[in-house]
C-alpha atoms as a PDB file:
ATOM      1  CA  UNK A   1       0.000   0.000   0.000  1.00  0.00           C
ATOM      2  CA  UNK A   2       1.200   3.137  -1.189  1.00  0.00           C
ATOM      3  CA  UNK A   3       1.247   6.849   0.505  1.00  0.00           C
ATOM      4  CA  UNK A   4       2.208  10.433  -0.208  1.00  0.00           C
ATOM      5  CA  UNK A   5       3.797  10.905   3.281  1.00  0.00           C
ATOM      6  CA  UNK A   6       7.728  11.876   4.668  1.00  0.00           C
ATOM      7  CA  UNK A   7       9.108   9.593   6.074  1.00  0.00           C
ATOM      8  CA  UNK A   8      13.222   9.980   6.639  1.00  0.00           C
ATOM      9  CA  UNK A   9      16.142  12.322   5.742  1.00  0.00           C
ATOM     10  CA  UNK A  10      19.766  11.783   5.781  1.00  0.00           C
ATOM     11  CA  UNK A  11      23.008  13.088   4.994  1.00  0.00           C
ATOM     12  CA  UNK A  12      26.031  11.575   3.279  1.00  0.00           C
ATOM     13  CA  UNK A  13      29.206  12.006   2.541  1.00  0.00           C
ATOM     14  CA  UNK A  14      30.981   9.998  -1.186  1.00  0.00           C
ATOM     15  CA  UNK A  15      34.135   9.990  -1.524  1.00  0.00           C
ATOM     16  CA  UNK A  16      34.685   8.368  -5.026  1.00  0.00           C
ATOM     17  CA  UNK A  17      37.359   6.673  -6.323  1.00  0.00           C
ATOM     18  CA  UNK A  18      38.166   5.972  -9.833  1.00  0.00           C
ATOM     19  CA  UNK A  19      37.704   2.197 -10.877  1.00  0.00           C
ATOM     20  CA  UNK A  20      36.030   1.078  -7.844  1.00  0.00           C
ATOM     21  CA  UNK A  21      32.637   1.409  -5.645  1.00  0.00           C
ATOM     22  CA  UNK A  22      32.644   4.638  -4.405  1.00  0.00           C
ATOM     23  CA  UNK A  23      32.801   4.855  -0.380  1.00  0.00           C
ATOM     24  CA  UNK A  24      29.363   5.843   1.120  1.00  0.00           C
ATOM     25  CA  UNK A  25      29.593   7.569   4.667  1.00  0.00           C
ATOM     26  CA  UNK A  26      25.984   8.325   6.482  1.00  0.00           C
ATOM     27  CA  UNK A  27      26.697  11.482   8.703  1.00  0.00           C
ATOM     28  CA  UNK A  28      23.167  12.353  10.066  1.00  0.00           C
ATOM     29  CA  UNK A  29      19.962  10.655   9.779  1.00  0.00           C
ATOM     30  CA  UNK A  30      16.406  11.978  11.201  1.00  0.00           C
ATOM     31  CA  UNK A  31      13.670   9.291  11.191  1.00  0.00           C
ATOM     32  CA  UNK A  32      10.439  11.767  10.649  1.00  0.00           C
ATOM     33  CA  UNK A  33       8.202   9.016  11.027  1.00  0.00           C
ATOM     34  CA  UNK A  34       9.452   7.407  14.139  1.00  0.00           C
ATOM     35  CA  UNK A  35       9.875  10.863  15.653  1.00  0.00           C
ATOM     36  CA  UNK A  36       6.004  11.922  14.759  1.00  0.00           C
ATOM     37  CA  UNK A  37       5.061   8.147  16.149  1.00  0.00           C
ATOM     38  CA  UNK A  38       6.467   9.018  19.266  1.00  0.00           C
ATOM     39  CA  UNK A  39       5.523  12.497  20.287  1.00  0.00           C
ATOM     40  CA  UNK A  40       1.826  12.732  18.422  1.00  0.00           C
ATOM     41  CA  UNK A  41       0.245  10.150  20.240  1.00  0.00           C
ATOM     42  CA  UNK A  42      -0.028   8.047  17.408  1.00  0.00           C
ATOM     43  CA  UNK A  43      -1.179   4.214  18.892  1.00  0.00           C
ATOM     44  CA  UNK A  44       0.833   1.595  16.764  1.00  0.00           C
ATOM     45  CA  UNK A  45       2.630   2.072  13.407  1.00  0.00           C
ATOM     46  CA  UNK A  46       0.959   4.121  11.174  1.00  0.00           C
ATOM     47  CA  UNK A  47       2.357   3.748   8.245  1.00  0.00           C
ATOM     48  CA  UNK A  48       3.445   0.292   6.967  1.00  0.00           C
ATOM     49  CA  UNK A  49       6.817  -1.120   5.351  1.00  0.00           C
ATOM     50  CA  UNK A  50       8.674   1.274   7.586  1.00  0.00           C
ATOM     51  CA  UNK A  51      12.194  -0.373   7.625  1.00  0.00           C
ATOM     52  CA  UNK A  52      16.145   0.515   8.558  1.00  0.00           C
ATOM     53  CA  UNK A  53      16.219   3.527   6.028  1.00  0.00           C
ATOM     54  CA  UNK A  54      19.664   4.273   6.043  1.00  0.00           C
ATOM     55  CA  UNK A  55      21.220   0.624   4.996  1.00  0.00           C
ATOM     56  CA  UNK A  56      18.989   1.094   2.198  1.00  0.00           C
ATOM     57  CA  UNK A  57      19.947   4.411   0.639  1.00  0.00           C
ATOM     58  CA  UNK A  58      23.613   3.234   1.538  1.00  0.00           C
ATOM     59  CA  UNK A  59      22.893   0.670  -0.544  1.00  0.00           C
ATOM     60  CA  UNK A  60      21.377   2.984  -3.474  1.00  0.00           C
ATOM     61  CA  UNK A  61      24.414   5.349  -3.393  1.00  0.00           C
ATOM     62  CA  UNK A  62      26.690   2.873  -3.643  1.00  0.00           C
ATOM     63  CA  UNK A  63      25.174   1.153  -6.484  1.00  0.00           C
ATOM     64  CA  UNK A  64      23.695   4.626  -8.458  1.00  0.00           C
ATOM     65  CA  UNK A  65      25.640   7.671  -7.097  1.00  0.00           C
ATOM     66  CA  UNK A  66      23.981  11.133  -7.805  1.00  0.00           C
ATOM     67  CA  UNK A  67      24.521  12.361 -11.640  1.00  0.00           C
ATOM     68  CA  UNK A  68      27.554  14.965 -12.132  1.00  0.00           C
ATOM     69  CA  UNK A  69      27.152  18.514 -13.085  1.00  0.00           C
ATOM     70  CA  UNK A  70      26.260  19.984  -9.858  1.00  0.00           C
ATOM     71  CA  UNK A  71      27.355  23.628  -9.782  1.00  0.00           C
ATOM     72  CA  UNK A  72      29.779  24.755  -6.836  1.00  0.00           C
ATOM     73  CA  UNK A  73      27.702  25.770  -3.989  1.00  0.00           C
ATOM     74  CA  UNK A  74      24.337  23.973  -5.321  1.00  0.00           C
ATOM     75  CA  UNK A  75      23.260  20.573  -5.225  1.00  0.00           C
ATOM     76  CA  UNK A  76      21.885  18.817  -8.041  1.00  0.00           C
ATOM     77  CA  UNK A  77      22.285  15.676 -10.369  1.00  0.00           C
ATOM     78  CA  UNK A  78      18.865  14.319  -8.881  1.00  0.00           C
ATOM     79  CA  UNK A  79      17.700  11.124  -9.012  1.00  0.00           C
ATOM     80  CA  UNK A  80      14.496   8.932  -7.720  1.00  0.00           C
ATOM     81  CA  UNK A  81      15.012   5.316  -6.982  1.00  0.00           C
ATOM     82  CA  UNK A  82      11.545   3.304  -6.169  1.00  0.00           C
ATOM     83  CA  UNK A  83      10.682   0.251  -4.590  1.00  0.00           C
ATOM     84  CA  UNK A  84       7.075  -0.849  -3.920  1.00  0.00           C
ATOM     85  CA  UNK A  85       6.035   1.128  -1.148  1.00  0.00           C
ATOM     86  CA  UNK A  86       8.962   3.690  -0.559  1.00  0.00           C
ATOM     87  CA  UNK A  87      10.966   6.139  -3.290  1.00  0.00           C
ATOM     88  CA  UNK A  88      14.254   7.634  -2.568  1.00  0.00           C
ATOM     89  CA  UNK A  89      14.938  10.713  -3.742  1.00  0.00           C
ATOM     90  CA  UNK A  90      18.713  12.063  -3.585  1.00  0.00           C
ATOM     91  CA  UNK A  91      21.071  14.847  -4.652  1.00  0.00           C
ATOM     92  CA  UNK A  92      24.766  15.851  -4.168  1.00  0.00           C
ATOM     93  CA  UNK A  93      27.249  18.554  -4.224  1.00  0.00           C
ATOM     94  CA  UNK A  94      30.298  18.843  -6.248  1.00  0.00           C
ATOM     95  CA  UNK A  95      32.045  18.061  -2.610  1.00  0.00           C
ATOM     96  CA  UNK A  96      30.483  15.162  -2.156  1.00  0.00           C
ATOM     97  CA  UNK A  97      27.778  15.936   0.197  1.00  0.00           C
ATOM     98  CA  UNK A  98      24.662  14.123  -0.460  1.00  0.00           C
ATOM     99  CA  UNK A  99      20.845  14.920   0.710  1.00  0.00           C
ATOM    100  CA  UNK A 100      18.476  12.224   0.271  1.00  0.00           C
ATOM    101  CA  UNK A 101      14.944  11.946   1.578  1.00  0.00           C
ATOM    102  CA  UNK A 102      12.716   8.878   1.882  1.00  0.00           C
ATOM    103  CA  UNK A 103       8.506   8.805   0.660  1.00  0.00           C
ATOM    104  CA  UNK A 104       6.144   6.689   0.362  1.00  0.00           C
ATOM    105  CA  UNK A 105       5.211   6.605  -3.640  1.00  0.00           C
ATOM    106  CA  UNK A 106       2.986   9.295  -4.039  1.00  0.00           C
ATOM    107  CA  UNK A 107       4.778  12.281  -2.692  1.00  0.00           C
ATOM    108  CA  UNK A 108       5.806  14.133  -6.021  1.00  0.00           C
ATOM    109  CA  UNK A 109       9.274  14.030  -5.976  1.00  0.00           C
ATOM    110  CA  UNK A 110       9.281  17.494  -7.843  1.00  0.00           C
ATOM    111  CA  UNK A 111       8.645  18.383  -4.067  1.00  0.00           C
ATOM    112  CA  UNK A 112      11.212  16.154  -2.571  1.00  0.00           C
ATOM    113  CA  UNK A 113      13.797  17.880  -4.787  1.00  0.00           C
ATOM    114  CA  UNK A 114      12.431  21.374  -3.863  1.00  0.00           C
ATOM    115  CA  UNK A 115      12.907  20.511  -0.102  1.00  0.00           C
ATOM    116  CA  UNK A 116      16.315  18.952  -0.745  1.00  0.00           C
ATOM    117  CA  UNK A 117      17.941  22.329  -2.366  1.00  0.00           C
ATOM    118  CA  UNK A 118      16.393  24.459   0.112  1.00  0.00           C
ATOM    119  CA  UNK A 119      17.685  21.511   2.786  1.00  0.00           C
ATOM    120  CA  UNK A 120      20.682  21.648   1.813  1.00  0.00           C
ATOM    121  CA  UNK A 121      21.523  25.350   1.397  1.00  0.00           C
ATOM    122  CA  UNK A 122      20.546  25.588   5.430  1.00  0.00           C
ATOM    123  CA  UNK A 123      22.727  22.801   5.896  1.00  0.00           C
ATOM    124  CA  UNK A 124      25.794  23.988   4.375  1.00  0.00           C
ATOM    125  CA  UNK A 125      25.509  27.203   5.987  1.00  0.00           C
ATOM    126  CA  UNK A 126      25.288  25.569   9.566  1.00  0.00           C
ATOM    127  CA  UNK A 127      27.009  22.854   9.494  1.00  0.00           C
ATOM    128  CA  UNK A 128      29.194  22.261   5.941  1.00  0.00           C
ATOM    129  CA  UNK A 129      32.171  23.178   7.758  1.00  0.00           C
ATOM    130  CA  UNK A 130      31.915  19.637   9.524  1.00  0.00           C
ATOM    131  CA  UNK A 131      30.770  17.207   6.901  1.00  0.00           C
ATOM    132  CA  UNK A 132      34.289  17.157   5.378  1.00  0.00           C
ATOM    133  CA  UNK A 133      36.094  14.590   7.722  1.00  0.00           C
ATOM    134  CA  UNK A 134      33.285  13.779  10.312  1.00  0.00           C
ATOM    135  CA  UNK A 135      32.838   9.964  11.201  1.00  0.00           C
ATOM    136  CA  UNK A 136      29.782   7.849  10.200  1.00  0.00           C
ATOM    137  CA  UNK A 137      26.660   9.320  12.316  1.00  0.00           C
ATOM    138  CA  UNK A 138      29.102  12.142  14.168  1.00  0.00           C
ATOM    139  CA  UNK A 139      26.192  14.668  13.027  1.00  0.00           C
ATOM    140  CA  UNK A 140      22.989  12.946  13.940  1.00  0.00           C
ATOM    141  CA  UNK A 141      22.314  15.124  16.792  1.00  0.00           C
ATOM    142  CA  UNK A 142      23.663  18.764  15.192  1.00  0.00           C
ATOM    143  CA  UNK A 143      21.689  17.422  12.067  1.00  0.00           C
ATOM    144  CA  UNK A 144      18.575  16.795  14.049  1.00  0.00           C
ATOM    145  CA  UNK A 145      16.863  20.580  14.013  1.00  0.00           C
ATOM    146  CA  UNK A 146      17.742  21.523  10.456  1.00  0.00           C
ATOM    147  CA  UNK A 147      16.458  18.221   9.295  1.00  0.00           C
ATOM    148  CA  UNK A 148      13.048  18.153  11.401  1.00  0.00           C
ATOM    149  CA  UNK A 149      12.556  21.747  10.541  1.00  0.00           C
ATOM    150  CA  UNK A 150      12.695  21.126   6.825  1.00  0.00           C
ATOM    151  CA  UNK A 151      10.941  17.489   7.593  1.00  0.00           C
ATOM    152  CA  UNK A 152       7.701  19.281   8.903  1.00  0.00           C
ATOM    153  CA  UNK A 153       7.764  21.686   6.459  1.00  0.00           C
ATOM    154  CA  UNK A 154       7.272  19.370   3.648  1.00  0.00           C
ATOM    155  CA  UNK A 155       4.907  16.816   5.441  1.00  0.00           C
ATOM    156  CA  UNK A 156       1.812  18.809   4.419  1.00  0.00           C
ATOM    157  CA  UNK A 157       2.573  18.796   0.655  1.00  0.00           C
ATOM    158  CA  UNK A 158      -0.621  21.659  -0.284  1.00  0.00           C
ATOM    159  CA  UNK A 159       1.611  23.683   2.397  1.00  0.00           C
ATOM    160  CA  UNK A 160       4.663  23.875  -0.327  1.00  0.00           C
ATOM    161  CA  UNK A 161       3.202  23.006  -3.287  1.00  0.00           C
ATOM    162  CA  UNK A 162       1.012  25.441  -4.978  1.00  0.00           C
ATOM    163  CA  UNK A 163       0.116  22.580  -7.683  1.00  0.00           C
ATOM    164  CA  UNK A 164      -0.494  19.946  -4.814  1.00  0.00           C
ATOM    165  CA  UNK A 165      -2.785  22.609  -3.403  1.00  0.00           C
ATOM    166  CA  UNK A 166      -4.438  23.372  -6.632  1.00  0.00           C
ATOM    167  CA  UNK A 167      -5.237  19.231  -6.693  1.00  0.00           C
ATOM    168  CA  UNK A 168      -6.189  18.824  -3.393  1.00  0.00           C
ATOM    169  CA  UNK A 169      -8.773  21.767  -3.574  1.00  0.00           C
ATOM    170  CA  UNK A 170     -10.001  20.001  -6.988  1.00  0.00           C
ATOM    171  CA  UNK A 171     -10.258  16.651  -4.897  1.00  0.00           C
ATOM    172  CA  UNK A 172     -12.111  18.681  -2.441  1.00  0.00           C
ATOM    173  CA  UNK A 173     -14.554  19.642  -5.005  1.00  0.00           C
ATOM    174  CA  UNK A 174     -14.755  16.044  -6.344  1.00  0.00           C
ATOM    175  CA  UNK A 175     -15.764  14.909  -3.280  1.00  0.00           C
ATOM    176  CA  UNK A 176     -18.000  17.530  -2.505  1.00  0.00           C
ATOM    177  CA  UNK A 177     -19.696  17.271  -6.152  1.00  0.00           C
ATOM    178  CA  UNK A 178     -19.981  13.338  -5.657  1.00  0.00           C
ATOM    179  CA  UNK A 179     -21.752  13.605  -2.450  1.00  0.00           C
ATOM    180  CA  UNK A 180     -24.173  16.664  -3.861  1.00  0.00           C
ATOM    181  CA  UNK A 181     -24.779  14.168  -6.822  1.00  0.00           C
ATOM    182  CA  UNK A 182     -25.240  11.155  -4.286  1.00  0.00           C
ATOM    183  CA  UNK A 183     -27.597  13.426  -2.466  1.00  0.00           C
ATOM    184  CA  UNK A 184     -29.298  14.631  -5.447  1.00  0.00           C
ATOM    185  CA  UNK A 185     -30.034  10.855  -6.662  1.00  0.00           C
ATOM    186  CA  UNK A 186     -31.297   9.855  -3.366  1.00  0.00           C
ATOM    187  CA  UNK A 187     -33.859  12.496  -3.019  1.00  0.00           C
ATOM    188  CA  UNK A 188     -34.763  11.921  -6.653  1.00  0.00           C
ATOM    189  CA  UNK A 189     -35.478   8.234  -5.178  1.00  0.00           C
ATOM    190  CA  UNK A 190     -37.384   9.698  -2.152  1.00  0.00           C
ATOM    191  CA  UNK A 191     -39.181  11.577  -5.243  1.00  0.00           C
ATOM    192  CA  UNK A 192     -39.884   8.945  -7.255  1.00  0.00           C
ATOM    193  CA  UNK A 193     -40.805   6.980  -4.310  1.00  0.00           C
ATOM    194  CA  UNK A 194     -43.419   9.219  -2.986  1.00  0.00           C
ATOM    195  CA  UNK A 195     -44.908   9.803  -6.909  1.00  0.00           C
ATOM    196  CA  UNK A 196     -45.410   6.285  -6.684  1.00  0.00           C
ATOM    197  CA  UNK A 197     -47.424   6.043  -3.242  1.00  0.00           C
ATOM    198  CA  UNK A 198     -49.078   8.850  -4.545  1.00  0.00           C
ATOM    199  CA  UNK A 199     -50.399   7.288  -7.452  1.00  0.00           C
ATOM    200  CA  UNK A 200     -51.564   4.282  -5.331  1.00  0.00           C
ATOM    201  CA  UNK A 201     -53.304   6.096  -3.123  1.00  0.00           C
ATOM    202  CA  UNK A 202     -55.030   7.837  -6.569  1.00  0.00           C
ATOM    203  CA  UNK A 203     -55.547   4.513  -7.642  1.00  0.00           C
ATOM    204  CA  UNK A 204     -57.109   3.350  -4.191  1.00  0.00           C
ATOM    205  CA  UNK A 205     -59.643   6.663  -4.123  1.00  0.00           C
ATOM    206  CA  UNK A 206     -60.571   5.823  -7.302  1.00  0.00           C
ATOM    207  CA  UNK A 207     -61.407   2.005  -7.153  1.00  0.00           C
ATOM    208  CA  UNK A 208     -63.094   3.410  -3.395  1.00  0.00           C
ATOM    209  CA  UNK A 209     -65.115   6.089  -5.124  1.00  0.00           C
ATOM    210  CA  UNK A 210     -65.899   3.409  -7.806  1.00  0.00           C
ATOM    211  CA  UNK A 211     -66.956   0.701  -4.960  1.00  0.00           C
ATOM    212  CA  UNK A 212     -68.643   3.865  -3.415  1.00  0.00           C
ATOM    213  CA  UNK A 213     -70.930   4.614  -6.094  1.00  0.00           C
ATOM    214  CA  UNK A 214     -71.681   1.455  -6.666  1.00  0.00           C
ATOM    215  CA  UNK A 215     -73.072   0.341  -2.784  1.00  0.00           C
ATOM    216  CA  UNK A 216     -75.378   3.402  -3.369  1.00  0.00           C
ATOM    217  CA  UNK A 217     -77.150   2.336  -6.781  1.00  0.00           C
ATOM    218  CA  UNK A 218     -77.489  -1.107  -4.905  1.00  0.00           C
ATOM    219  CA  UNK A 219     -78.754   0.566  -2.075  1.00  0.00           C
ATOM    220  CA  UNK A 220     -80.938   3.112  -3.971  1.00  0.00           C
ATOM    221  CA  UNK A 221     -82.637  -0.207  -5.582  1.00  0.00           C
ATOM    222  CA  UNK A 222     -82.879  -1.967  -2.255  1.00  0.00           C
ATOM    223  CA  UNK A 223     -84.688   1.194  -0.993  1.00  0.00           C
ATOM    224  CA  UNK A 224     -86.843   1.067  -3.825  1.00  0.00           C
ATOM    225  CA  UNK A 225     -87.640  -2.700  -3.623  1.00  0.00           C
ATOM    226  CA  UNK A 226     -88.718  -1.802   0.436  1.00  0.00           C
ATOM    227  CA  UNK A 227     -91.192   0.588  -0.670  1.00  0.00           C
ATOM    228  CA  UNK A 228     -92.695  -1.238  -3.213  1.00  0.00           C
ATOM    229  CA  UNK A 229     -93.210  -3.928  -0.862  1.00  0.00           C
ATOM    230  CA  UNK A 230     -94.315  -1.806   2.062  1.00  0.00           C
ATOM    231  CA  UNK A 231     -96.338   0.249  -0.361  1.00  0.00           C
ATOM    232  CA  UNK A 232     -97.886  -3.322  -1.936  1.00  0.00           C
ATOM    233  CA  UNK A 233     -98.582  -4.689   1.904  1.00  0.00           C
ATOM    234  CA  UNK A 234    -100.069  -1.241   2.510  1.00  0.00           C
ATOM    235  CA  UNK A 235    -102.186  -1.478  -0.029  1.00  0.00           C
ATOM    236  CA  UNK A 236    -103.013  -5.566   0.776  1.00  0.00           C
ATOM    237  CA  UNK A 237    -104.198  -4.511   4.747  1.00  0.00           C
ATOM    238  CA  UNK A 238    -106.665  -1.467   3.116  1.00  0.00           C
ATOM    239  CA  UNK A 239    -108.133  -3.619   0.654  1.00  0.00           C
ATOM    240  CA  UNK A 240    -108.350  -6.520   3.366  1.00  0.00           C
ATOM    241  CA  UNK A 241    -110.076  -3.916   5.777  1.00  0.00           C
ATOM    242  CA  UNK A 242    -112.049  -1.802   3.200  1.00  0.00           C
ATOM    243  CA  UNK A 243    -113.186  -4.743   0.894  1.00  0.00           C
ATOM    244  CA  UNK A 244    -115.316  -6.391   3.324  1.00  0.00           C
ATOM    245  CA  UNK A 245    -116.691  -3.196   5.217  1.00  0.00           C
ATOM    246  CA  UNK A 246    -117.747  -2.044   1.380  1.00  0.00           C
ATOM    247  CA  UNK A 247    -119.316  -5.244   0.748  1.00  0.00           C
ATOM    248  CA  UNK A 248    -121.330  -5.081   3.750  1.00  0.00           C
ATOM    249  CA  UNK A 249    -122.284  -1.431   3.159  1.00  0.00           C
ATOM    250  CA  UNK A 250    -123.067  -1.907  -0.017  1.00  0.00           C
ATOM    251  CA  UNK A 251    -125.182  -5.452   0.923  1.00  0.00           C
ATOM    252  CA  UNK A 252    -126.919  -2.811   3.414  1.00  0.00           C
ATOM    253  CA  UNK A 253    -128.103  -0.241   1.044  1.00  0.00           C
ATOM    254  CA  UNK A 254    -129.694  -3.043  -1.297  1.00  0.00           C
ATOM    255  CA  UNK A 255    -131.899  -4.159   1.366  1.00  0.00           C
ATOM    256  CA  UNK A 256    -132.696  -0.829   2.553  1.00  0.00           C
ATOM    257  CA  UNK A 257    -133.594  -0.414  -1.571  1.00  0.00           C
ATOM    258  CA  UNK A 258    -135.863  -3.860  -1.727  1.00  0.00           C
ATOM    259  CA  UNK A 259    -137.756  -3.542   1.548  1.00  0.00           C
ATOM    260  CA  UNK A 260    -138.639   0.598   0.364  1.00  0.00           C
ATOM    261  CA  UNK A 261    -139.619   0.248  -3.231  1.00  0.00           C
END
């Protein structure tokens, strides 16, 4: 797993010699990450594949020294070595003074060199008049506050950069654009989701009103079966009562007629 953060810096010495491997002497080392493990409360390692930096950039010099051409008083003939995880990125003087600085793989290294010539024109200034004949790791603890200084520095890249800013503040806007779009999709969903219940509940009032209409045309022809038959029985009882009573009138008036011709 790859990172963009600082992890180590060092300081060498190379005294080449024609023909052979070129002598390698680490002077000063300052182990950002370890040093940021300890004091920031950090629980465990944070960052993985942390390992014994300075064999391994020994190692690098000795097998791909930094390029010729440096001007007097400058460093320069950069070069970036990578493994999976980590890069090395390294420089050196015309005296033989090398910078190097350790990253995990996405750092730029066009920021790695920046901090390296500002590094090492600090360094020169404070403490070149030691680096000529000091002994392997004589200048760790001299080393220490240039190196941390410059190590903070350049552990926020969008601090240095003005491109890593520039990209950061884009990702920012990614991220914020993803989310407005994730937001925007889910209330489109809430939308769509409510339309829908809407249109069942349409769907429901309209079968009900249906249903509705229906139970009163039954009812209206229930009511109007009732009064028929209450009307009809109505009608039954009066001709029951008034049939006979006419009958009997009517039987009344004919005898009154026969016995008063």
């Amino acid at each position: 797993m790859t990172d963009d953060k600082l992890r180590c810096s060092l300081v060498y010495r190379i005294d080449a010699a024609i023909g052979s491997t070129p002598s390698v002497s680490m002077l000063a080392k300052y182990d950002y990450i370890s040093d940021y493990e300890a004091h920031e409360g950090a629980a465990g390692t944070l960052y993985a594949g942390r390992g014994n930096y300075g064999e391994a950039v020994t190692m690098v010099l000795k097998n791909d020294p930094p390029g010729a051409g440096a001007e007097v008083g400058n460093i320069g003939g950069f070069k970036v070595v990578q493994s999976d995880v980590h890069q090395v990125v390294y420089g050196g003087d015309s005296d033989g003074i090398c910078l190097a600085v350790v990253t995990g793989l996405r750092y730029p290294s066009r920021v790695a060199t920046q901090m390296l010539t500002e590094l090492y024109a600090e360094y020169i200034k404070a403490l070149g008049s030691q680096t000529g004949g000091a002994p392997p790791n004589s200048l760790n603890k001299p080393s220490k506050p240039i190196l941390k200084k410059f190590c903070a520095k350049y552990s926020n890249i969008e601090n240095v950069d003005k491109a890593s800013a520039i990209i950061g503040k884009v990702e920012g806007v990614k991220v914020q654009m993803q989310d407005n779009i994730a937001s925007m999709l889910n209330n489109m969903e809430k939308t769509e989701a409510i339309s829908d219940q809407a249109n069942q509940l349409n769907d429901q009032a309209s079968v009900f009103k249906k249903k509705g209409k229906e139970l009163s045309r039954q009812m209206k022809c229930k009511n109007m079966k009732m009064n028929l038959i209450i009307a009809g029985l109505v009608i039954g009882i009066l001709l029951v009562i008034l049939v006979p009573l006419i009958s009997k009138a009517k039987a009344a008036t004919d005898k009154n007629d026969d016995e008063n011709p």
